[in-house]
PDB file of N, CA and C in Angstrom:
ATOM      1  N   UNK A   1     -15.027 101.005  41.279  1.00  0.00           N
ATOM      2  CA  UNK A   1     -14.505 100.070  42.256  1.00  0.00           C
ATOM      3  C   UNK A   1     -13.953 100.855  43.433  1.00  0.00           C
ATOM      4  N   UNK A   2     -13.504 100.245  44.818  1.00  0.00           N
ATOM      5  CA  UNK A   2     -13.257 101.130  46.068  1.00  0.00           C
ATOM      6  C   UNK A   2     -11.775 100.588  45.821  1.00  0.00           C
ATOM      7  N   UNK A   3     -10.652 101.343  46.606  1.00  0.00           N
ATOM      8  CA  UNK A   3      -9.536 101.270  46.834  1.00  0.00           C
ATOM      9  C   UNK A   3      -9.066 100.412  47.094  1.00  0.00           C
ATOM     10  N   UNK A   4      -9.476  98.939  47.193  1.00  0.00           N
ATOM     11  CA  UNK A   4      -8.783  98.102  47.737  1.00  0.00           C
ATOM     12  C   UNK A   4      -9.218  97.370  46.398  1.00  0.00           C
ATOM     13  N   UNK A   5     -10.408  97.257  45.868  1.00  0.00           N
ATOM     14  CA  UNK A   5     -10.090  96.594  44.324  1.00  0.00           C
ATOM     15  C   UNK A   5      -9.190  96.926  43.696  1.00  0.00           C
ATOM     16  N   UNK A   6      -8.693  98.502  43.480  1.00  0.00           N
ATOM     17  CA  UNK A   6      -7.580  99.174  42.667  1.00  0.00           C
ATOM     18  C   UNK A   6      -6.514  98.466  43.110  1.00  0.00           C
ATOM     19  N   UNK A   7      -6.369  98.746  44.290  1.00  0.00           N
ATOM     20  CA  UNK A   7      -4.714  98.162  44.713  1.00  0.00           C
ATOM     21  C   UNK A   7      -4.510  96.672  44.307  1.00  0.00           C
ATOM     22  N   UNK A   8      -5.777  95.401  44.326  1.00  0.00           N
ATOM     23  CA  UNK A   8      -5.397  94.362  43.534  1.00  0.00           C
ATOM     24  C   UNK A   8      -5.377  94.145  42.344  1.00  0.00           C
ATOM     25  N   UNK A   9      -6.069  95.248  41.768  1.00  0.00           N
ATOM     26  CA  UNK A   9      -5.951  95.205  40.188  1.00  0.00           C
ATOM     27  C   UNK A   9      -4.113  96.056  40.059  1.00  0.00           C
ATOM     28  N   UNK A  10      -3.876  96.747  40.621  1.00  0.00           N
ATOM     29  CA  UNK A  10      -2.215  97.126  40.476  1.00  0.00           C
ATOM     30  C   UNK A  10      -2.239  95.982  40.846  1.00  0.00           C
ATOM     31  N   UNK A  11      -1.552  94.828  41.924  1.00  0.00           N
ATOM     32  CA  UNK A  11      -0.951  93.216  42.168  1.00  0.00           C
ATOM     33  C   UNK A  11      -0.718  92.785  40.439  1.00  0.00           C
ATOM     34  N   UNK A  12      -2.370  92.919  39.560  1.00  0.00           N
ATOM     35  CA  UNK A  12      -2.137  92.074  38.718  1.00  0.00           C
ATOM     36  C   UNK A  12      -1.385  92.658  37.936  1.00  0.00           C
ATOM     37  N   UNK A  13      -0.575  93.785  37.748  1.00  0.00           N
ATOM     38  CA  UNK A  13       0.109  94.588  36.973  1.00  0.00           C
ATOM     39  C   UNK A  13      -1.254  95.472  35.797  1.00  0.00           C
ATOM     40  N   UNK A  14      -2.319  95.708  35.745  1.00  0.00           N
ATOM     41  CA  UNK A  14      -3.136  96.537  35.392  1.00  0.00           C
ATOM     42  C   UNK A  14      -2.700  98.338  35.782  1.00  0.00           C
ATOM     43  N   UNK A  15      -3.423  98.932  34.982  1.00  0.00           N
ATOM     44  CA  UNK A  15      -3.543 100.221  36.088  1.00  0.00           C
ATOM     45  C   UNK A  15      -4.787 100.808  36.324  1.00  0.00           C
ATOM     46  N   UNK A  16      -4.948 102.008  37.113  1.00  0.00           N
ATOM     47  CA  UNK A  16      -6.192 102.088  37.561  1.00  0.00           C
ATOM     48  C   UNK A  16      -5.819 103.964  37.347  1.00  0.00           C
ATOM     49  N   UNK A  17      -7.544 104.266  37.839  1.00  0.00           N
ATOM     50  CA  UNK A  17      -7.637 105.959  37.379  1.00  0.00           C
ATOM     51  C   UNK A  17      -8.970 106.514  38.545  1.00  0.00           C
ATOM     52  N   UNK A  18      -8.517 107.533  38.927  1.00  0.00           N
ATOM     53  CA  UNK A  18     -10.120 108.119  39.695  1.00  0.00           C
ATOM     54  C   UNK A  18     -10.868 108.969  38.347  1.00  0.00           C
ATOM     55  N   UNK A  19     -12.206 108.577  38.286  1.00  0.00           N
ATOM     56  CA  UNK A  19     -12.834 108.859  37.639  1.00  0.00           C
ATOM     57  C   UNK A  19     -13.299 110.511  37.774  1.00  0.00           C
ATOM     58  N   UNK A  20     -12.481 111.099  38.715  1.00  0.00           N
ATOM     59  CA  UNK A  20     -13.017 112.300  39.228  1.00  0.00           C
ATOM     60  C   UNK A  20     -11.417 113.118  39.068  1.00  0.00           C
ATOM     61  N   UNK A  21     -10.407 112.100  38.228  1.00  0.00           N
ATOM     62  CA  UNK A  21      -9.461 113.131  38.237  1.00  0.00           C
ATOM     63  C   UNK A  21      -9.404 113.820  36.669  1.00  0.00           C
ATOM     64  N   UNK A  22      -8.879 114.900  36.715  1.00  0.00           N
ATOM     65  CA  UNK A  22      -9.367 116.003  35.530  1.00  0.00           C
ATOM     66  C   UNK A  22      -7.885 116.043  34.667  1.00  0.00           C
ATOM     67  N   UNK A  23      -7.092 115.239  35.064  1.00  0.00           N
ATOM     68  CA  UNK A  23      -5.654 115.896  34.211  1.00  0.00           C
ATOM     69  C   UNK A  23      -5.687 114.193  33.061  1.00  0.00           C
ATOM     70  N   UNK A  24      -6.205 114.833  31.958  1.00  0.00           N
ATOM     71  CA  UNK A  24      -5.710 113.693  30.672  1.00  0.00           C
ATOM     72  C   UNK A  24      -4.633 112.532  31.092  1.00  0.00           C
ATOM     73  N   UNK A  25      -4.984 111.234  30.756  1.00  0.00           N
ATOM     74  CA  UNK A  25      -3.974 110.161  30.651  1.00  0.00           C
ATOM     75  C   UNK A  25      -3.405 109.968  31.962  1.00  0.00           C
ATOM     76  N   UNK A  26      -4.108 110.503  33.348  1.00  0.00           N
ATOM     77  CA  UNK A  26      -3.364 110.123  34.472  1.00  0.00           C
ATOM     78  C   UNK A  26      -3.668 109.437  34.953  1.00  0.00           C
ATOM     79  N   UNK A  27      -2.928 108.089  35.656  1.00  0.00           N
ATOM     80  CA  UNK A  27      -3.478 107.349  36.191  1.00  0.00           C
ATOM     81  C   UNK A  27      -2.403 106.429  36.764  1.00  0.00           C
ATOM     82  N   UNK A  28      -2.377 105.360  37.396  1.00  0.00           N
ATOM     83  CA  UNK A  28      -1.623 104.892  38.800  1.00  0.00           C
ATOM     84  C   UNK A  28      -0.942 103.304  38.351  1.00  0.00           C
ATOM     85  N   UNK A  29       0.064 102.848  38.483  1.00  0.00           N
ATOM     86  CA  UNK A  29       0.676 101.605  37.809  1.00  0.00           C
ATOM     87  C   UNK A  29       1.543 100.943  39.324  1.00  0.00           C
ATOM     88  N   UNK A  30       2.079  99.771  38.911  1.00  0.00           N
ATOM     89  CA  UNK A  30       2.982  99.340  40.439  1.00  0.00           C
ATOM     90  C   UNK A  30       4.277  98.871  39.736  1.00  0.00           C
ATOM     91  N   UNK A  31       5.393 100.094  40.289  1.00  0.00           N
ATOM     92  CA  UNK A  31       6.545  99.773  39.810  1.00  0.00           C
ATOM     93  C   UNK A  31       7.256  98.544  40.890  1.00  0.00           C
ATOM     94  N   UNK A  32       7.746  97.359  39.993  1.00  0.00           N
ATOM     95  CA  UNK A  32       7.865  96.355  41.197  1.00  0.00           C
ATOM     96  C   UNK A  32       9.495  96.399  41.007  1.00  0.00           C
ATOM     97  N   UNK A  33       9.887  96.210  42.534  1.00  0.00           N
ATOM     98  CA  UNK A  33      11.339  96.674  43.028  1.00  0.00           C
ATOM     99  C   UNK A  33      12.172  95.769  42.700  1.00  0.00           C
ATOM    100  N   UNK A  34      13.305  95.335  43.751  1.00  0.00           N
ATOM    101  CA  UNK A  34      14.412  94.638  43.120  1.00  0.00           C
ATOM    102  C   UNK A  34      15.776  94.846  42.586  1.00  0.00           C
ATOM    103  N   UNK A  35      15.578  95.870  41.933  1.00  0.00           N
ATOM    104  CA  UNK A  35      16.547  96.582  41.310  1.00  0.00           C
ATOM    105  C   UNK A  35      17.471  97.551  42.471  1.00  0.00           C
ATOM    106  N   UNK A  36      18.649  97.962  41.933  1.00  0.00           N
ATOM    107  CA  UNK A  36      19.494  98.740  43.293  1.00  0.00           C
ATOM    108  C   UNK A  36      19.691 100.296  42.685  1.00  0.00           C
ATOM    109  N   UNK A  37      19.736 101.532  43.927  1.00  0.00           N
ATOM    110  CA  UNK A  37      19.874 102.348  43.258  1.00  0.00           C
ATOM    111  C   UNK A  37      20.377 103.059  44.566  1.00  0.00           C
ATOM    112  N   UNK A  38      21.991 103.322  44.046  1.00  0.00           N
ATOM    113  CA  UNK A  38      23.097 104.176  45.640  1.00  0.00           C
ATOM    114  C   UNK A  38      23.683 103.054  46.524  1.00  0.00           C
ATOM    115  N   UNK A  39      22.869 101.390  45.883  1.00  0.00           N
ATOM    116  CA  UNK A  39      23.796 100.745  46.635  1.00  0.00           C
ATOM    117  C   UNK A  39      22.566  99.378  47.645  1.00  0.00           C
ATOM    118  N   UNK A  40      21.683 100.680  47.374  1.00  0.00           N
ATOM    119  CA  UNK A  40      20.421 100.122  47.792  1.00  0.00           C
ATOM    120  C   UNK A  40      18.859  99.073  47.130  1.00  0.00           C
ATOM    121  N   UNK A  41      18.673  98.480  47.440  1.00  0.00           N
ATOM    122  CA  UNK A  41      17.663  97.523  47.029  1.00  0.00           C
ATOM    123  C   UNK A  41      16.309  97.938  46.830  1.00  0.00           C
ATOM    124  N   UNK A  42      15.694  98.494  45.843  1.00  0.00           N
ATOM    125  CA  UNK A  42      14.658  99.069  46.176  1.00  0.00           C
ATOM    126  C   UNK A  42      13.434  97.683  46.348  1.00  0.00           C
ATOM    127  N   UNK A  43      12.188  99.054  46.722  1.00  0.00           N
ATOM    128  CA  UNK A  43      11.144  98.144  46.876  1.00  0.00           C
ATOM    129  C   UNK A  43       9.947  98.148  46.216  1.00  0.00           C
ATOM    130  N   UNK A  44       8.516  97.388  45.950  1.00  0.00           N
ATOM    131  CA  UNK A  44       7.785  97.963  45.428  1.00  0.00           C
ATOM    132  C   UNK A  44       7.173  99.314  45.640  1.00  0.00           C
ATOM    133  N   UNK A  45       6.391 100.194  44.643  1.00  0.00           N
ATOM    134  CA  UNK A  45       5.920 101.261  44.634  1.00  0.00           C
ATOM    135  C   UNK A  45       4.803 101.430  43.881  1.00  0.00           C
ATOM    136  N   UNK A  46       4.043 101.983  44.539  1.00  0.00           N
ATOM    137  CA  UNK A  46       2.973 102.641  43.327  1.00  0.00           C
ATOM    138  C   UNK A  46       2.963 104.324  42.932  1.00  0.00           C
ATOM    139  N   UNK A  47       3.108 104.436  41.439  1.00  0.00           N
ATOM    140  CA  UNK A  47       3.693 105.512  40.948  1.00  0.00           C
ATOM    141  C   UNK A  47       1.968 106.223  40.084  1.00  0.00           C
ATOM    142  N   UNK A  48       2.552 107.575  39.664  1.00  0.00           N
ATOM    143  CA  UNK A  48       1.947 107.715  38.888  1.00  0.00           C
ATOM    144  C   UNK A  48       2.181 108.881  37.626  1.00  0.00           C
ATOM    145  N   UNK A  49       1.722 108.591  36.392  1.00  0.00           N
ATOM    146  CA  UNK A  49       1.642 109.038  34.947  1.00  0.00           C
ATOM    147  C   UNK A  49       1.169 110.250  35.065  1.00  0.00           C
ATOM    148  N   UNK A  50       1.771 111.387  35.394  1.00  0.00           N
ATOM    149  CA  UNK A  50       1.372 112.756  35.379  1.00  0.00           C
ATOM    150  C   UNK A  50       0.948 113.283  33.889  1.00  0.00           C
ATOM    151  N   UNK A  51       0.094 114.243  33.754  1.00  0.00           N
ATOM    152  CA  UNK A  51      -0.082 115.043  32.600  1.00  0.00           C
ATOM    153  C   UNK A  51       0.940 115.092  31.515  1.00  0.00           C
ATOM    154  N   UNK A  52       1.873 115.649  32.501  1.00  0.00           N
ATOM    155  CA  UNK A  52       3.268 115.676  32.016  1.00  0.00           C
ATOM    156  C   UNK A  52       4.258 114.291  31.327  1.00  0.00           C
ATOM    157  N   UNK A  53       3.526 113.445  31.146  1.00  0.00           N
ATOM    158  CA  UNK A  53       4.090 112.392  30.759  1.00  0.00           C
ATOM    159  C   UNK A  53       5.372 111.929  31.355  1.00  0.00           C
ATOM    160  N   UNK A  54       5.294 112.027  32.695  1.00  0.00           N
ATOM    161  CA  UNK A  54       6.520 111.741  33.900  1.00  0.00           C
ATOM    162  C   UNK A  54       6.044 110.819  34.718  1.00  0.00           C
ATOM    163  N   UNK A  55       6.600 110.015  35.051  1.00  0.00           N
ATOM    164  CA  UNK A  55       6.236 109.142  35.945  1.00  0.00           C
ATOM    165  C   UNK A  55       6.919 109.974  37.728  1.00  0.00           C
ATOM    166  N   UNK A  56       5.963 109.527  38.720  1.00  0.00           N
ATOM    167  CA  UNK A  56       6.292 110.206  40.221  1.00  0.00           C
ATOM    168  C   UNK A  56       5.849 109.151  41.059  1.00  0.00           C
ATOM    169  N   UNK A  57       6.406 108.806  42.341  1.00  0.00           N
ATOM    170  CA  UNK A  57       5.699 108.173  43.083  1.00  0.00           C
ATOM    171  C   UNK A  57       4.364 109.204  43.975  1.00  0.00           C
ATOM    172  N   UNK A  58       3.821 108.317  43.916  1.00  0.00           N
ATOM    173  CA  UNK A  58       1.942 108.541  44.486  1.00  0.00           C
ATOM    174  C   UNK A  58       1.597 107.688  45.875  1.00  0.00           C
ATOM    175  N   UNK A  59       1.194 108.966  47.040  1.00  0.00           N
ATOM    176  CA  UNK A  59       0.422 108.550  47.889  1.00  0.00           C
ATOM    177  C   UNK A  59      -0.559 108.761  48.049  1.00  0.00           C
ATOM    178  N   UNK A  60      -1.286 107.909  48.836  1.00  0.00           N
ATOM    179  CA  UNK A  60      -3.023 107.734  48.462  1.00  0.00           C
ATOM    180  C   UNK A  60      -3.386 108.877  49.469  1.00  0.00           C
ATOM    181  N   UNK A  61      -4.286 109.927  49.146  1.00  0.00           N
ATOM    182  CA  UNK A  61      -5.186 110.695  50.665  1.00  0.00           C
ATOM    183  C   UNK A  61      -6.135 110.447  50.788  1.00  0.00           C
ATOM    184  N   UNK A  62      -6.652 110.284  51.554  1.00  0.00           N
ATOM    185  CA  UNK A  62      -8.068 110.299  52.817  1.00  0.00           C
ATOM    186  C   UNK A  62      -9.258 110.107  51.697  1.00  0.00           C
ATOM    187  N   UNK A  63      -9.026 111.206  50.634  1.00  0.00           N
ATOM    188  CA  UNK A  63     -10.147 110.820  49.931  1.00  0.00           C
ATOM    189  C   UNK A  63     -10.028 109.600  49.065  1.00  0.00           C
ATOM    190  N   UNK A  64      -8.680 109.625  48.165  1.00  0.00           N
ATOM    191  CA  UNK A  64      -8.530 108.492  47.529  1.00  0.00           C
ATOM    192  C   UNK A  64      -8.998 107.166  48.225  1.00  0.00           C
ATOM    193  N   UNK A  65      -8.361 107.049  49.008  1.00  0.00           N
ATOM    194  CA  UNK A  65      -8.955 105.697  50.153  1.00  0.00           C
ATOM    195  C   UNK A  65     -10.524 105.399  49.911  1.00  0.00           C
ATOM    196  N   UNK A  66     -11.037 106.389  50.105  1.00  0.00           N
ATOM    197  CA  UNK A  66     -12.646 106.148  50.803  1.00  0.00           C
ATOM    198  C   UNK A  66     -13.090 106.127  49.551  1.00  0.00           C
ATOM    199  N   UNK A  67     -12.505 106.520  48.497  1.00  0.00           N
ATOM    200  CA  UNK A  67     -13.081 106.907  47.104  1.00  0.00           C
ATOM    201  C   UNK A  67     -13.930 105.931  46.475  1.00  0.00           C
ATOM    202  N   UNK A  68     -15.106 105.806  46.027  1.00  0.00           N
ATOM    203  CA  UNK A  68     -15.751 104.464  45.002  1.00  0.00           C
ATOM    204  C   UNK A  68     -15.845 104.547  43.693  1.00  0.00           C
ATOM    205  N   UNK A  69     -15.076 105.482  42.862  1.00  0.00           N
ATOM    206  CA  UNK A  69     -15.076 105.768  41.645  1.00  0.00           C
ATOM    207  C   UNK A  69     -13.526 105.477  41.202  1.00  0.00           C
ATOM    208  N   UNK A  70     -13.006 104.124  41.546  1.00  0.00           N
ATOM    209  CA  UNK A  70     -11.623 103.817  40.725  1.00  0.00           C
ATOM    210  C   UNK A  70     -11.864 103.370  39.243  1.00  0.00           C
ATOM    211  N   UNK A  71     -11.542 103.433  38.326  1.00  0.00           N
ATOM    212  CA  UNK A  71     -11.571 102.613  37.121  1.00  0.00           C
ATOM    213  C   UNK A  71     -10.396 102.006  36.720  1.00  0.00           C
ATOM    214  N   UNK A  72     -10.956 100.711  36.063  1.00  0.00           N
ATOM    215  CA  UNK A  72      -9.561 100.013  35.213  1.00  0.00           C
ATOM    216  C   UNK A  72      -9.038 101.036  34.195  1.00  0.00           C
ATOM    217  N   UNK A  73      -8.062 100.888  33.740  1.00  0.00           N
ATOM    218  CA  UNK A  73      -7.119 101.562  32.649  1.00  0.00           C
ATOM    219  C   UNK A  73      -6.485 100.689  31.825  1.00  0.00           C
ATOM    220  N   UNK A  74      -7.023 100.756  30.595  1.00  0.00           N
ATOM    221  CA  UNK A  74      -6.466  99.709  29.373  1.00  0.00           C
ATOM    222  C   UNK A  74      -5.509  99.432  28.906  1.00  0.00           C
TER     223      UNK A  74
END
């Protein structure tokens, strides 16, 4: 799927994966905001499941965007 299917499959709370990424179990979820943290209101985010079994926030690059190899994640 291209990047803009991924990003509505995150909406539905799914997650998604580039089929071209090489690190085990990684792949991209949408932490939805609301919650306060310092006082502050956060907002939505899209994060992601490192190797490391850590969650990080994730921005998309140039390639991700253009990318046509997203997959669902079960």
């Amino acid at each position: 799927m291209n990047f803009g299917q991924a990003i509505e499959v995150l909406k539905q709370g799914d997650k998604v994966a580039r089929a071209g990424w090489n690190g085990k179990g990684m792949y991209l979820g949408l932490c939805e905001g609301g919650g306060f943290r310092d006082g502050y209101r956060t907002q939505d985010f899209i994060y992601m499941k490192t190797v490391q079994d850590t969650i990080v926030p994730w921005l998309a690059s140039q390639t991700d965007v253009l990318a046509e190899d997203w997959e669902f994640i079960k």
